[in-house]
Protein backbone atom coordinates (compact mmCIF):
# COMPACT_ATOMS: atom_id res chain seq x y z
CA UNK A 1 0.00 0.00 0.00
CA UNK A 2 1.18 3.19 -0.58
CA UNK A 3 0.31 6.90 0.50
CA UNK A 4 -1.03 9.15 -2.63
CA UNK A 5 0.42 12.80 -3.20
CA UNK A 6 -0.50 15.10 -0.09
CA UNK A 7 -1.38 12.60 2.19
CA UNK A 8 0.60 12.04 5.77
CA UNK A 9 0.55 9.50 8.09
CA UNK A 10 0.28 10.68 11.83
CA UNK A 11 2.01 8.34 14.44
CA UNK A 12 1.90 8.20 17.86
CA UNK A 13 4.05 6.14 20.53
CA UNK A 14 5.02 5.05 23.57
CA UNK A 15 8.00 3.38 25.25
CA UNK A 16 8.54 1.79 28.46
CA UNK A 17 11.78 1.31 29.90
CA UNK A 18 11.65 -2.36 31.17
CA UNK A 19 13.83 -5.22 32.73
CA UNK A 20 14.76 -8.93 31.62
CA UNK A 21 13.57 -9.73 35.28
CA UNK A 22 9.88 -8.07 34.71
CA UNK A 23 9.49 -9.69 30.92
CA UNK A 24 11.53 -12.01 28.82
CA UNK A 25 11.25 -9.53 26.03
CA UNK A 26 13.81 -6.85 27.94
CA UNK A 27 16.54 -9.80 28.20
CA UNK A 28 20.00 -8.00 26.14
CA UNK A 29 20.73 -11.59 25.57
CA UNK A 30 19.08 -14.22 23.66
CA UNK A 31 21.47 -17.24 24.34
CA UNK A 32 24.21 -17.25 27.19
CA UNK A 33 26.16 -20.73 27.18
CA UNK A 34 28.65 -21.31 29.21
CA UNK A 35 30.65 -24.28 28.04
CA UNK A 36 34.11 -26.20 29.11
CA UNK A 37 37.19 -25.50 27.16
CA UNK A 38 40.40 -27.29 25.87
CA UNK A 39 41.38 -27.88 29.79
CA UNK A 40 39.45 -28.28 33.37
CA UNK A 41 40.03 -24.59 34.08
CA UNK A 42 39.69 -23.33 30.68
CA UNK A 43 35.77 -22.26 29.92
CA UNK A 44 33.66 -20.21 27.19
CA UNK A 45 31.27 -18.36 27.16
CA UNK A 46 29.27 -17.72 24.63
CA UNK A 47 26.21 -14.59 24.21
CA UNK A 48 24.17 -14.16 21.53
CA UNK A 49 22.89 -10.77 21.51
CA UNK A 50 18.80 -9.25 20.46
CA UNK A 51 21.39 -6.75 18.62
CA UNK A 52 20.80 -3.90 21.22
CA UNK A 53 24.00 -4.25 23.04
CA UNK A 54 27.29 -5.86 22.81
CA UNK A 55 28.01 -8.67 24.56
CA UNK A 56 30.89 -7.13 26.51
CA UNK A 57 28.23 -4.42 27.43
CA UNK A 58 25.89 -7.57 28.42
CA UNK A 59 28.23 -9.21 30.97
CA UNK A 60 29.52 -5.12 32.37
CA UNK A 61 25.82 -4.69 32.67
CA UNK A 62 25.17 -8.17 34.63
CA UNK A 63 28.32 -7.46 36.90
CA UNK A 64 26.71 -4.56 37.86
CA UNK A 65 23.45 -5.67 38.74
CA UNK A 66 24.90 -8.65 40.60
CA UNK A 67 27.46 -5.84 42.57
CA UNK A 68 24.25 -3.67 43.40
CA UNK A 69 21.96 -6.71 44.38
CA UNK A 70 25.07 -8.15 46.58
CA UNK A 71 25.10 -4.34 48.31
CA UNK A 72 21.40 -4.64 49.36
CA UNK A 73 22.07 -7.77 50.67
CA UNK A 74 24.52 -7.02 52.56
CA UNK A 75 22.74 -4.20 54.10
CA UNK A 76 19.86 -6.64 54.24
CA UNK A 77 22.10 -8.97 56.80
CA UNK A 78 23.88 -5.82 58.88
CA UNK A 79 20.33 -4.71 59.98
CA UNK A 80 19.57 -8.00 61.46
């Protein structure tokens, strides 16, 4: 389909900011496998991205989440 001469099309949208924890559909990552290597203490792993991020930015991103989690935890467990 196409428009004719003069006319427009008028779009209007919204965006929600949203995490992989909330709905599958936020996950960075599409396939994180974590696999053995050549030798007992070698391993890889391997990230398959949705494209949005890189997957260096994907495991900097997790780090951080885990680091900030492991904070409220730990003021979880000082308040006890």
């Amino acid at each position: 389909m196409e428009l004719a001469p003069g006319q427009k099309i008028k779009i209007e949208a919204y965006a929600r900011l949203g995490r992989g924890t909330e709905h599958a559909k936020w996950n960075a990552a599409t396939v994180s496998v974590l696999t053995k290597g050549g030798s007992p203490e070698d391993h890889v792993l391997t990230i398959e991205t949705a494209g949005a991020l890189s997957p260096a930015q994907i495991v900097l991103a997790g780090i951080d989440e885990i680091t900030k989690r492991l904070e409220g935890f730990k003021q979880v467990i000082s308040a006890l």
